[in-house]
Protein backbone atom coordinates (compact mmCIF):
# COMPACT_ATOMS: atom_id res chain seq x y z
CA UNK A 1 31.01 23.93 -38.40
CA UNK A 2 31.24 23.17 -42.07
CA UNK A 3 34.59 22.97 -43.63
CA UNK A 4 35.88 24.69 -40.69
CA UNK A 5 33.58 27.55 -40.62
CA UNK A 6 30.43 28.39 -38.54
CA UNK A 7 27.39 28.78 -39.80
CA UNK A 8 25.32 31.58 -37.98
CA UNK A 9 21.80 31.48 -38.20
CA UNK A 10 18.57 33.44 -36.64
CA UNK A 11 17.12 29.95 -35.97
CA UNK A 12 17.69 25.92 -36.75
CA UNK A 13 15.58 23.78 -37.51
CA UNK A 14 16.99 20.31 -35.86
CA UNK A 15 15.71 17.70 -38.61
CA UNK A 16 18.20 14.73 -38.78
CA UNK A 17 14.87 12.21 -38.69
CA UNK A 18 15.43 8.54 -37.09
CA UNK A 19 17.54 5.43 -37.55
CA UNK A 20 16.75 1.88 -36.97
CA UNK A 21 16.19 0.86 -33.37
CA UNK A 22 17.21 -3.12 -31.98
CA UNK A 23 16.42 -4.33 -28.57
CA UNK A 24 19.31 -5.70 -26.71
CA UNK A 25 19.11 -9.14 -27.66
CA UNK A 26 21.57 -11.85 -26.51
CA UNK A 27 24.31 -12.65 -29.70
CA UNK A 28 22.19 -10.38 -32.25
CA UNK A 29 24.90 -7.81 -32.50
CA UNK A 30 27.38 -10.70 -33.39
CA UNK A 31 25.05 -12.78 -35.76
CA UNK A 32 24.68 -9.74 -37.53
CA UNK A 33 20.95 -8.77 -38.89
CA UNK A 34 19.23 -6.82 -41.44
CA UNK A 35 17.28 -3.42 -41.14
CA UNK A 36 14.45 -1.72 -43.35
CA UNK A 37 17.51 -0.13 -45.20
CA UNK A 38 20.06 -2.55 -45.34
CA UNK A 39 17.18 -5.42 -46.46
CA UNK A 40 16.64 -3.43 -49.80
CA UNK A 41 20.57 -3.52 -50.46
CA UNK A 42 20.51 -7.35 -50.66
CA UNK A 43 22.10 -8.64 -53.87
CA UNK A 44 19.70 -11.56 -54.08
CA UNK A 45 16.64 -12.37 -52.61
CA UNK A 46 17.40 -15.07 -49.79
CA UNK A 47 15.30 -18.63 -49.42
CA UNK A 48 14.60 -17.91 -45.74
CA UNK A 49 13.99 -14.74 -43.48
CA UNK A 50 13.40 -14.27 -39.68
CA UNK A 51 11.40 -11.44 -39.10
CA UNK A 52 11.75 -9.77 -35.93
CA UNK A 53 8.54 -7.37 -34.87
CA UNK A 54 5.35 -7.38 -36.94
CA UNK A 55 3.98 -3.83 -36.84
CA UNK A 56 3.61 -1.65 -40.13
CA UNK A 57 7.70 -2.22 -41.27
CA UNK A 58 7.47 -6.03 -40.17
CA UNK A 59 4.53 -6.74 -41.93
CA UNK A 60 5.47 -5.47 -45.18
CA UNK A 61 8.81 -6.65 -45.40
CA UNK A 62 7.46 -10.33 -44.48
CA UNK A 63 4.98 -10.37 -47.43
CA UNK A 64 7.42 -8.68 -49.41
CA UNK A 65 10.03 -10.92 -49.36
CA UNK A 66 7.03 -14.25 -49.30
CA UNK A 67 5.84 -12.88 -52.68
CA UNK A 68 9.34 -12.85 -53.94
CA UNK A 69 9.81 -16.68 -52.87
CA UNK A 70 11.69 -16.51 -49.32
CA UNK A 71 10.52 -18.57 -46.47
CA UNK A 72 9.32 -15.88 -44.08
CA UNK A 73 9.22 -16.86 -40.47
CA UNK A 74 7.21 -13.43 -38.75
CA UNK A 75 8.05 -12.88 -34.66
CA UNK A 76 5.96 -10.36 -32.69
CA UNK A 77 6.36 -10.36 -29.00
CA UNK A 78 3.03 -8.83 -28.18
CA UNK A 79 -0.29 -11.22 -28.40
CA UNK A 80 -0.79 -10.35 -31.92
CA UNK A 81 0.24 -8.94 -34.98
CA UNK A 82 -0.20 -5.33 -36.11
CA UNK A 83 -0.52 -4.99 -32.35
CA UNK A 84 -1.80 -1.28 -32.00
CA UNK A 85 -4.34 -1.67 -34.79
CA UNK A 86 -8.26 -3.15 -33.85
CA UNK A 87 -8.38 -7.12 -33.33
CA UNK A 88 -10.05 -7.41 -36.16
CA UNK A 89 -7.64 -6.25 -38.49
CA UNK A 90 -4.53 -8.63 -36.81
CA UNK A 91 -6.79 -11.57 -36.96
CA UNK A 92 -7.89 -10.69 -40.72
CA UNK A 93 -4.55 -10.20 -41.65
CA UNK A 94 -2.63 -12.74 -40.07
CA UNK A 95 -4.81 -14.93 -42.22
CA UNK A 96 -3.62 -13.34 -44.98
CA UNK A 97 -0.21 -13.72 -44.61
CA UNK A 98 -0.65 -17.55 -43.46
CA UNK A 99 -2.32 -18.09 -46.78
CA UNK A 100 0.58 -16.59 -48.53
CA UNK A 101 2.93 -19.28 -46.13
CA UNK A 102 4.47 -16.47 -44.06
CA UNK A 103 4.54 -18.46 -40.62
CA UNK A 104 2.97 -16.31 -38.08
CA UNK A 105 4.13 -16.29 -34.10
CA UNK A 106 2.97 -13.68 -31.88
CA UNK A 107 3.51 -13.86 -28.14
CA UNK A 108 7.12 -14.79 -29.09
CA UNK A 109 9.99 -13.12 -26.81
CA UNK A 110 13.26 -13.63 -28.70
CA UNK A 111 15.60 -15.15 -26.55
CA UNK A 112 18.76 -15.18 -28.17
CA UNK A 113 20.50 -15.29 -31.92
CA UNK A 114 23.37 -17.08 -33.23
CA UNK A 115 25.25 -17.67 -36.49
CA UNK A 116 26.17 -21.11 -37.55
CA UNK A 117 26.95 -22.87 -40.77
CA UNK A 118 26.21 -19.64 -42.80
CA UNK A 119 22.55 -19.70 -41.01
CA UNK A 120 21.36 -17.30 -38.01
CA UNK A 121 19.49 -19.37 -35.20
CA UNK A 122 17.23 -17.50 -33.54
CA UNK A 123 15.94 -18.95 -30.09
CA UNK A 124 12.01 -17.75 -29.19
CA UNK A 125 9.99 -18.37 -26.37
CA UNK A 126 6.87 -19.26 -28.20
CA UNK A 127 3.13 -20.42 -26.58
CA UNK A 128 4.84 -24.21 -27.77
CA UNK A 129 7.44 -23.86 -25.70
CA UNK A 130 11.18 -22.25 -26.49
CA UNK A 131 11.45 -23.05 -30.44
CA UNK A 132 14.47 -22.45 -32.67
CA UNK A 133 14.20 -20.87 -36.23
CA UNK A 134 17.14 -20.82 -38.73
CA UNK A 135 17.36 -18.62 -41.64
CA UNK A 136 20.02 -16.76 -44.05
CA UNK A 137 18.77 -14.03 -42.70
CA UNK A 138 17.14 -11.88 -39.49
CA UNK A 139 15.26 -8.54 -40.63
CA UNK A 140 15.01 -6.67 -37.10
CA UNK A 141 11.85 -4.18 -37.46
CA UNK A 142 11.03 -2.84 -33.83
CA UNK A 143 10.80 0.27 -34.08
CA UNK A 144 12.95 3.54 -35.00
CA UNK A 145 14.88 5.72 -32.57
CA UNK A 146 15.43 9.41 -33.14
CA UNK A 147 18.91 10.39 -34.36
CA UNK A 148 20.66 13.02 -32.03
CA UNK A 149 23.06 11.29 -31.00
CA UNK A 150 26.65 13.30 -31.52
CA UNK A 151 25.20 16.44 -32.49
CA UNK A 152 26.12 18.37 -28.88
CA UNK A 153 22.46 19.42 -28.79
CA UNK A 154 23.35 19.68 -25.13
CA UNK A 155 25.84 22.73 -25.33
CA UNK A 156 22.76 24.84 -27.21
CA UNK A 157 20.46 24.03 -24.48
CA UNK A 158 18.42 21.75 -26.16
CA UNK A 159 16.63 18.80 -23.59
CA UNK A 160 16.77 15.06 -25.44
CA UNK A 161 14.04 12.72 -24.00
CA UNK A 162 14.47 9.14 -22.87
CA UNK A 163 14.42 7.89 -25.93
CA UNK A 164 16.79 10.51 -27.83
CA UNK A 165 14.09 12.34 -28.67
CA UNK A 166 14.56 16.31 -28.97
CA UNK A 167 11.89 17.82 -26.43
CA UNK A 168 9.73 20.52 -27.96
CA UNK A 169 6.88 22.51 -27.03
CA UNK A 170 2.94 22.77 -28.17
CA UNK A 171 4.76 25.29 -30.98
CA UNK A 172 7.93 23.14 -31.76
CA UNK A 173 10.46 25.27 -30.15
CA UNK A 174 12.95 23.36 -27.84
CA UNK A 175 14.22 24.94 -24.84
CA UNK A 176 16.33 26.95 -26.58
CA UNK A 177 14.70 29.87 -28.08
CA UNK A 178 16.09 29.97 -31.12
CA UNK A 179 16.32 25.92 -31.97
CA UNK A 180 13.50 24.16 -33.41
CA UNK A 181 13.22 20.79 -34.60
CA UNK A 182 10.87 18.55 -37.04
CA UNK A 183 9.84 14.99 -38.38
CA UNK A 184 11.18 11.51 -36.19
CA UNK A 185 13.39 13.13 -34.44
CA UNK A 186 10.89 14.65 -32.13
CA UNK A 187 9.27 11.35 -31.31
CA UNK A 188 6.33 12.39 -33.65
CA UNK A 189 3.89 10.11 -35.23
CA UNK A 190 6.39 8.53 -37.98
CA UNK A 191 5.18 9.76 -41.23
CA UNK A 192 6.42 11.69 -44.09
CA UNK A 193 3.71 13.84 -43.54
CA UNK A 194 4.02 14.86 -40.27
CA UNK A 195 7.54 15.82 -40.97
CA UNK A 196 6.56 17.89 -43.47
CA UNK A 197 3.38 19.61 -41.59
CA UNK A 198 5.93 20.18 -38.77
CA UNK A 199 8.35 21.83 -41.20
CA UNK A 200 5.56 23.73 -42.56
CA UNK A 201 4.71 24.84 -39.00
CA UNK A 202 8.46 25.74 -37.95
CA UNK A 203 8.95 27.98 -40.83
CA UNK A 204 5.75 29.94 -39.76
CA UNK A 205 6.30 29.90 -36.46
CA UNK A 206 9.78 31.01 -36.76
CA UNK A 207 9.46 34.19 -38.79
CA UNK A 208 6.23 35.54 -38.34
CA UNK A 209 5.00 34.31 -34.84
CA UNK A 210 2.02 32.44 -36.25
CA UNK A 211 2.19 30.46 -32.72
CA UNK A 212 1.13 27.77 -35.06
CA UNK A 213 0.19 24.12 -33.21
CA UNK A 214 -0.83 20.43 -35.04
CA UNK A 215 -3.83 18.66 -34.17
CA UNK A 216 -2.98 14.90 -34.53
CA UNK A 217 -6.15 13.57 -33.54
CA UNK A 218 -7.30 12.78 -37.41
CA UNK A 219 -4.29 11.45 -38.56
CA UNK A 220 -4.31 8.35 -41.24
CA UNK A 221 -1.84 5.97 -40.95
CA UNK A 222 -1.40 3.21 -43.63
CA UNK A 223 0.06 -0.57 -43.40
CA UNK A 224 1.22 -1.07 -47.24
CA UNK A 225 0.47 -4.74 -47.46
CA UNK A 226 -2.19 -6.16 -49.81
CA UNK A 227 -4.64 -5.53 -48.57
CA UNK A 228 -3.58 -2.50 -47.02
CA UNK A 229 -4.33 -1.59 -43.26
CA UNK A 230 -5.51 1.96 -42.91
CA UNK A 231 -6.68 3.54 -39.63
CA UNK A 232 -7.96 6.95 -38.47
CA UNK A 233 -8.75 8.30 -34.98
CA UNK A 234 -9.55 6.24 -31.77
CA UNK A 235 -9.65 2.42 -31.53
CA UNK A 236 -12.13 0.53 -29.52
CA UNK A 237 -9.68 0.17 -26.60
CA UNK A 238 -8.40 3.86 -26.75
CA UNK A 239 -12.29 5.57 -26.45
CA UNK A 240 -12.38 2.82 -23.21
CA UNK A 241 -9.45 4.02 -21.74
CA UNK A 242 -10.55 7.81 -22.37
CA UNK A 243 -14.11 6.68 -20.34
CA UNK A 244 -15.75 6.94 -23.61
CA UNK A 245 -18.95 5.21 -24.16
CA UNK A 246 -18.98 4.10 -27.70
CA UNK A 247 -20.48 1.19 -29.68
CA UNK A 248 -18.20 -0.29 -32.54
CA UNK A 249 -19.74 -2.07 -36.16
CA UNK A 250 -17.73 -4.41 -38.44
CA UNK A 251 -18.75 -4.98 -42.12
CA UNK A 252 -16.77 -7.97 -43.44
CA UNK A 253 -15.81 -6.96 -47.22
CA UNK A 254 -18.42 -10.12 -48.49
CA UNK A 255 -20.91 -7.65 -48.05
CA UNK A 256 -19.02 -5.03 -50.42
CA UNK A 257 -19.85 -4.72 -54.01
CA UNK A 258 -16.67 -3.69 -54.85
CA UNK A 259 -15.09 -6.67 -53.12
CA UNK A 260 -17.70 -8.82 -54.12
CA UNK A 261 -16.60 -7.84 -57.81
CA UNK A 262 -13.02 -8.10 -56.96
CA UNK A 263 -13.74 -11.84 -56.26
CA UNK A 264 -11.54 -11.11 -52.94
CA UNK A 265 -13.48 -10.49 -50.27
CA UNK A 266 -10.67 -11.08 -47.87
CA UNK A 267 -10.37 -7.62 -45.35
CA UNK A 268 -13.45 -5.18 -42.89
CA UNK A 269 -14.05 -1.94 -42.17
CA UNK A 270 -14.54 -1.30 -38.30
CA UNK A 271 -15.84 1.87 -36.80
CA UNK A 272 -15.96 2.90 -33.36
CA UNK A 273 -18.76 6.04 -32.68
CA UNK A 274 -19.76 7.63 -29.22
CA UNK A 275 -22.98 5.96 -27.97
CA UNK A 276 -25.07 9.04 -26.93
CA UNK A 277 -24.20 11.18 -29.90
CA UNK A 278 -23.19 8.92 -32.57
CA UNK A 279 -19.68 10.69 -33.34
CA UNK A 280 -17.29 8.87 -35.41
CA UNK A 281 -14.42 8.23 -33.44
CA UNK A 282 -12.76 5.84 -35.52
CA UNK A 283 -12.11 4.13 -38.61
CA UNK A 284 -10.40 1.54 -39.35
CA UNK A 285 -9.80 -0.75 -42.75
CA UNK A 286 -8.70 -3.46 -44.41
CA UNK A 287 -8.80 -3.73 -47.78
CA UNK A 288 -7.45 -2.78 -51.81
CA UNK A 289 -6.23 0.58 -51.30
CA UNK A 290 -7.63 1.31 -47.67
CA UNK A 291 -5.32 3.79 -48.07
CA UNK A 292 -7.15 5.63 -50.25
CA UNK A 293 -10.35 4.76 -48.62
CA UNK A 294 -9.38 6.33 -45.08
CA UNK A 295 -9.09 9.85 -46.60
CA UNK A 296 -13.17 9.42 -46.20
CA UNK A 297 -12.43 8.86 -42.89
CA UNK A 298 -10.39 11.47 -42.16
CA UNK A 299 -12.39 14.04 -43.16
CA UNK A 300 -15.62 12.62 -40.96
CA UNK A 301 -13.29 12.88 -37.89
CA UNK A 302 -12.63 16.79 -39.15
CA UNK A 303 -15.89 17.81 -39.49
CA UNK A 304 -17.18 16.09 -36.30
CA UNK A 305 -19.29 13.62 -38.67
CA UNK A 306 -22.10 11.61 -36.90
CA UNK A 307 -22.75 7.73 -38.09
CA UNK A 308 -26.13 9.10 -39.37
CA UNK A 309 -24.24 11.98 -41.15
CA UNK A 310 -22.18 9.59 -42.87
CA UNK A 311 -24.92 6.72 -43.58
CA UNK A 312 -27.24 9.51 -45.51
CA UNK A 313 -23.82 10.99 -47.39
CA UNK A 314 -23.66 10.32 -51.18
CA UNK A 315 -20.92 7.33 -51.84
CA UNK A 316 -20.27 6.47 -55.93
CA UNK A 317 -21.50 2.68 -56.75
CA UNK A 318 -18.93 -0.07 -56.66
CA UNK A 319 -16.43 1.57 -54.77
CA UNK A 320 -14.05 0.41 -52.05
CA UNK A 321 -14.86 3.75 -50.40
CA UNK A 322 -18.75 2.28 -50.49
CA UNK A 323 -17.57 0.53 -47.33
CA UNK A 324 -17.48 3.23 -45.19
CA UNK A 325 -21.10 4.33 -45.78
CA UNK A 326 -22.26 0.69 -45.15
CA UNK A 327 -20.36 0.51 -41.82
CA UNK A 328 -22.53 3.53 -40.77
CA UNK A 329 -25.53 1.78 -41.69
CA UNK A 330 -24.67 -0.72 -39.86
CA UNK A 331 -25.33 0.91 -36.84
CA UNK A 332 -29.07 1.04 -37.84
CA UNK A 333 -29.58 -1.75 -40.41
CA UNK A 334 -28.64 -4.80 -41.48
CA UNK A 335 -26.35 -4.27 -44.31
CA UNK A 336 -26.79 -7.62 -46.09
CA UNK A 337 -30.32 -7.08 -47.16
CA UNK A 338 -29.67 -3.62 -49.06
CA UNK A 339 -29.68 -3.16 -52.21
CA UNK A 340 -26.67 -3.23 -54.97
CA UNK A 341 -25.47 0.21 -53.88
CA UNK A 342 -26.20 0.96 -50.16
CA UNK A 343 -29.90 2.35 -50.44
C-alpha cells in the first residue's frame, strides 16, 4: 500500500538489502554502540575506539579511524583476524595494523559492556585472562542480517530462513511464483555486485523465462585496507574439506619488483592449485590495490587456467599484477633467482 493505494504488479522483486547485525551481548544495548553507518555520522573523530569483530567491515574501520589518530583497540572472537581469509594473509596483516598501533586481540569472547564516566567498558575473555578495555566508543562489526522484518512476506507465501533471510531457488524465485528477491536480503555473498548480477538475473528471468542461474564459484571479494586483501575461489582449508588434493605456493611481496620499487614490501600472494592437474583453485592477495590485481585471478578460475597456463602467460614489467605470474612459477622454480621481470 502506498498512500493508501495498492500497487498491483505481474511480479516483485523483494530488494530491501541488510541492516547491521549485534550479538546479544550482556549491557551492549544499554551502553549504546556504533555501527558501519552510524560510525561515519560522528561529529568528531574520538581518541579511543573498541572494535568489536575483525572481518572485512572491522578491519577497515580500525585502520580507518588509527590513521585519523584514535586509539583503536580491534576484538575478534575467532583465533585470528580476517578469519575466513588464508593464514597468511591474518598473520601479514595483523602486523600491519600493529605497526600502525591498532592493538590486536583475537580469541577474545566479549563478555559484557558498560558505560561509565562518559567511557564504555567492555569486559573480554582474552588468552591473558578476562581484560577490560575502555573507550568513547564501541564500533560493533559482526556481521549484517537481512532486512524482512515487518514486511508480511508471510501472507504472500514467501519462506524467511533462520536468519531472516528470504528463501529462493537456483533461479531466484521464492515460493511464491510471482515474488522474487535480490542482493543481502537473500543471504547472498554481500557485495554490490552480486546484488546487481541478481537484479540483472530477476529481470530476465521474470519476463522472458531465461531460467537464468549465477555461478559464484569465481567471485572476488576485496578487504579495503592498505594493503588491500583480495581473494578469489577456494582457500587451502576449503579444497581439504572438498577432498581435494592440492598443493599451495606463497611469494612474499620482497620478491616483487613492483613492491620492491614501492619500498613496501609488506603483503603475499598465495595460491592454492589441484595437485594432479595443476588447476588454479585459488588466489589470494595482499597488497597495493590487490583489488585490482585479483581480476587476474578471476579470470584464471573462469577459464579453468592451469599454474603452467598462467606461469607461461604474458604479465607487463613492474606490475603488482606481476605477482600472480611469479606465484605460478613458484610451483616449478625458485622465484628469487629470476630475472627483473619473471623470465
Amino acid at each position: 500500500m502506498v498512500d493508501g493505494r495498492p500497487l498491483e504488479a505481474a511480479h516483485y522483486v523483494v530488494a530491501t538489502g541488510s541492516r547491521p547485525w549485534a550479538p546479544p551481548i550482556d549491557g551492549l544495548e544499554e551502553a549504546g554502540y556504533l555501527t558501519s553507518s552510524t560510525a561515519m555520522e560522528l561529529p568528531r573523530v574520538p581518541e579511543s575506539l573498541v572494535v568489536v569483530g575483525a572481518n572485512y567491515i572491522g578491519l577497515e574501520f580500525a585502520q580507518l579511524f588509527a590513521r585519523l589518530g584514535t586509539k583503536v583497540i580491534l576484538l575478534e572472537a575467532l583465533e585470528r583476524i580476517a578469519p575466513f581469509e588464508e593464514p597468511e594473509i591474518s598473520e601479514a596483516l595483523a602486523a600491519v595494523l600493529a605497526d600502525e598501533g591498532v592493538e590486536v586481540h583475537a580469541g577474545a569472547n566479549v563478555m559484557r559492556v558498560k558505560a561509565s564516566n562518559g567511557l564504555r567498558l567492555v569486559t573480554a575473555r582474552v588468552a591473558a585472562g578476562e581484560l577490560e578495555f575502555a573507550a568513547d566508543h564501541v564500533l560493533v562489526a559482526t556481521g549484517r542480517k537481512p532486512a524482512t522484518e515487518g514486511l508480511g512476506l508471510d501472507r504472500a507465501g514467501v519462506e524467511v530462513g533462520s536468519r531472516g533471510e528470504v528463501v529462493i531457488d537456483e533461479h531466484l524465485r521464492t515460493a511464491n511464483p510471482r515474488v522474487w528477491a535480490a542482493g543481502d536480503v537473500t543471504g547472498a555473498p554481500q557485495f554490490v555486485y552480486v546484488s546487481g548480477a541478481q537484479g540483472e538475473v530477476v529481470v530476465a528471468n521474470a519476463f522472458d523465462d531465461a531460467e537464468r542461474t549465477l555461478d559464484y564459484s569465481a567471485l572476488p571479494r576485496v578487504t579495503f585496507t592498505s594493503p588491500n586483501g583480495a581473494s578469489v575461489g577456494l582457500t587451502d582449508a576449503q579444497a581439504g574439506e572438498q577432498g581435494i588434493d592440492c598443493e599451495c605456493r606463497v611469494v612474499p611481496l620482497e620478491y616483487v619488483p613492483r613492491a620492491i620499487v614501492n619500498r613496501d614490501t609488506r603483503g603475499l600472494v598465495k595460491m592454492v592449485a589441484e595437485r594432479i592437474t595443476g588447476r588454479i583453485l585459488g588466489i589470494h592477495v595482499l597488497a597495493p590495490n590487490a583489488g585490482e590485481v585479483i581480476l587476474a585471478g578471476v579470470y584464471a578460475l573462469q577459464a579453468g587456467m592451469t599454474v603452467e597456463d598462467v606461469a607461461r602467460m604474458w604479465c607487463p614489467y613492474l606490475t603488482m599484477s606481476e605477482a600472480v605470474k611469479l606465484a605460478a612459477q613458484s610451483f616449478t622454480t625458485d622465484v628469487r633467482k629470476l630475472s627483473c621481470c619473471a623470465a
